[in-house]
Protein backbone atom coordinates (compact mmCIF):
# COMPACT_ATOMS: atom_id res chain seq x y z
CA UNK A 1 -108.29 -26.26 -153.99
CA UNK A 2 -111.56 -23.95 -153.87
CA UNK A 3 -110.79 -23.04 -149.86
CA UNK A 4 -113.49 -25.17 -148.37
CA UNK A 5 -113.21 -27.76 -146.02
CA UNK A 6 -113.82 -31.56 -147.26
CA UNK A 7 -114.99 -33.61 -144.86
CA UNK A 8 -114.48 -37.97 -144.78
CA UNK A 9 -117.95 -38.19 -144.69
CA UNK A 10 -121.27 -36.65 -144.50
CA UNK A 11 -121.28 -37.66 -140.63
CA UNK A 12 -118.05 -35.63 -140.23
CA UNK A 13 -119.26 -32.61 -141.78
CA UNK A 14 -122.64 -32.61 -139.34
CA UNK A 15 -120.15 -32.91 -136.43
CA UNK A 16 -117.96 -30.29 -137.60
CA UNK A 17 -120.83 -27.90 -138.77
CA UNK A 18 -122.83 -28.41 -136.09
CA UNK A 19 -120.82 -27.26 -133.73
CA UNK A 20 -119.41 -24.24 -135.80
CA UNK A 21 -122.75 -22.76 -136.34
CA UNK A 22 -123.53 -23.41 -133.05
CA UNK A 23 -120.08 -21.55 -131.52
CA UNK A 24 -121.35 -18.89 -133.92
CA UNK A 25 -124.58 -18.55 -132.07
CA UNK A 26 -125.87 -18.01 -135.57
CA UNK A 27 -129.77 -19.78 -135.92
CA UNK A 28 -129.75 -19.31 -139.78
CA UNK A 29 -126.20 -21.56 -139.72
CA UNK A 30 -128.41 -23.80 -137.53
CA UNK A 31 -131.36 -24.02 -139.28
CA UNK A 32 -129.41 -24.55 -142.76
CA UNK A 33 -127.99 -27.93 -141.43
CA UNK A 34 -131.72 -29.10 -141.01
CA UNK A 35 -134.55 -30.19 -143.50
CA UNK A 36 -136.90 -28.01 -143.56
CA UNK A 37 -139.63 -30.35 -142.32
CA UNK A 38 -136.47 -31.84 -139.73
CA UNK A 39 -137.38 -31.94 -135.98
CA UNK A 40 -134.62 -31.48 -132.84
CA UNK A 41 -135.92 -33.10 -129.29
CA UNK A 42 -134.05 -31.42 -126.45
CA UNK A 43 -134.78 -30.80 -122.49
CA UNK A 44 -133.60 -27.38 -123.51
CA UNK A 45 -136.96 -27.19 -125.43
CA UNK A 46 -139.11 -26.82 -122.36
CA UNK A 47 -136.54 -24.20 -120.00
CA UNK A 48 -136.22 -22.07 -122.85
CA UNK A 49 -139.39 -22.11 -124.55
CA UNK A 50 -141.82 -22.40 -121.72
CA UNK A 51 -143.37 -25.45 -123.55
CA UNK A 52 -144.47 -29.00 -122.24
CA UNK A 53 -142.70 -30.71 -125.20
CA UNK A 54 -139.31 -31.27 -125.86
CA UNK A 55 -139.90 -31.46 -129.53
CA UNK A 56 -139.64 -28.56 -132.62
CA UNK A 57 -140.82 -29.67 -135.79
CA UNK A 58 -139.59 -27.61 -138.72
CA UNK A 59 -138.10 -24.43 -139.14
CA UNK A 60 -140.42 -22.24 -138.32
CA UNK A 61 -140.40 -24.44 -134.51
CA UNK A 62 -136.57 -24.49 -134.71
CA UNK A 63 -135.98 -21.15 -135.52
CA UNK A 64 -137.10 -18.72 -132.20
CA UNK A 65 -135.07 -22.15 -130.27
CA UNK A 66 -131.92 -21.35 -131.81
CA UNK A 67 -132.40 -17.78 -130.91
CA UNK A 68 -133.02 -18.53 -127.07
CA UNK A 69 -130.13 -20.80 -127.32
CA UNK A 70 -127.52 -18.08 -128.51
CA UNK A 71 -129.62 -15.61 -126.34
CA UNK A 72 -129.44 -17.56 -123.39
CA UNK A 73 -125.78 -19.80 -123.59
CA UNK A 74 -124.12 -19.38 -120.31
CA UNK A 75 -120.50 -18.02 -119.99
CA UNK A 76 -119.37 -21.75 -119.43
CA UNK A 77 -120.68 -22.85 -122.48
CA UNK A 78 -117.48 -24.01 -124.61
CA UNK A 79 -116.85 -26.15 -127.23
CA UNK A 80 -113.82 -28.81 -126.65
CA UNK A 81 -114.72 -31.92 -127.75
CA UNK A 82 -112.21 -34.80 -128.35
CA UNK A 83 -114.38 -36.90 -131.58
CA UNK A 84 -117.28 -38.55 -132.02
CA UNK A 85 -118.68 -42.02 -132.22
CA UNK A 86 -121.11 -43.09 -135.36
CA UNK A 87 -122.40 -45.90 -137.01
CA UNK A 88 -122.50 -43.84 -140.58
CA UNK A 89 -126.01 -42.94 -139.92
CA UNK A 90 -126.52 -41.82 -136.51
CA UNK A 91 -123.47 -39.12 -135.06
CA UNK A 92 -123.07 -38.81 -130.71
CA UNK A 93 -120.12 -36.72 -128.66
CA UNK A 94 -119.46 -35.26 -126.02
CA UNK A 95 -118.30 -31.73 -124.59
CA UNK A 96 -116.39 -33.14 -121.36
CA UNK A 97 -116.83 -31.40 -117.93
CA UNK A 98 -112.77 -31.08 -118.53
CA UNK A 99 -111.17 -29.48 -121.18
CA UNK A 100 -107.47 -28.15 -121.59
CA UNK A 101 -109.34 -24.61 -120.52
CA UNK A 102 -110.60 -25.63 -117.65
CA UNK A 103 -114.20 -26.75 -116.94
CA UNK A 104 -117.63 -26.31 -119.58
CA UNK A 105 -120.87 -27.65 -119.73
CA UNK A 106 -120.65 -31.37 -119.83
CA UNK A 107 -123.09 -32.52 -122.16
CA UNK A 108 -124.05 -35.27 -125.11
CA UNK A 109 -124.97 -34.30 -128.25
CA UNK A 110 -127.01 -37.30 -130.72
CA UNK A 111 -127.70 -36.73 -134.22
């Protein structure tokens, strides 16, 4: 074996990529896992940005996001997460208020 991970599908790999390059707080690890004319819709959009719309289109949109977002992550940002549900085309979990750790940010991610 080469020494990279295989994945069982290419929903799998987004849900275990994903959240690496997130936990990495890296935006060019982000921004890789996106077409380059992709769009992300998140409340975050707004709080972060200062922007009425939840939406960036592209990378040049997506990039200076992913920068507030590793910028601004609070300490109780963690990543425990128990699997994902999926149809084969669209991917959704959850980081649970509860984790072995103690408590994180409980929130849904949808792909």
């Amino acid at each position: 074996m080469n020494g990279e991970t295989t994945y069982s599908s290419p929903v799998d790999r987004m849900y275990h990529l994903w959240d690496e390059a997130l936990s990495h707080n890296d935006p060019e690890e982000l921004l890789a896992l996106y077409a380059p004319d992709g769009t992300i819709e998140s409340p975050l959009i707004p709080h972060l940005m200062g922007s009425e719309r939840g939406i960036c289109r592209g990378h040049d949109e997506m990039r200076p996001f992913f920068e507030a977002v590793a910028r601004e992550k609070p300490q109780i940002r963690r990543y425990y997460r128990t699997g994902y549900f999926s149809d084969g085309k669209k991917l959704m979990w959850e980081y649970p208020r509860i984790s072995p750790d103690g408590e994180q940010m409980d929130f849904v991610e949808v792909m």
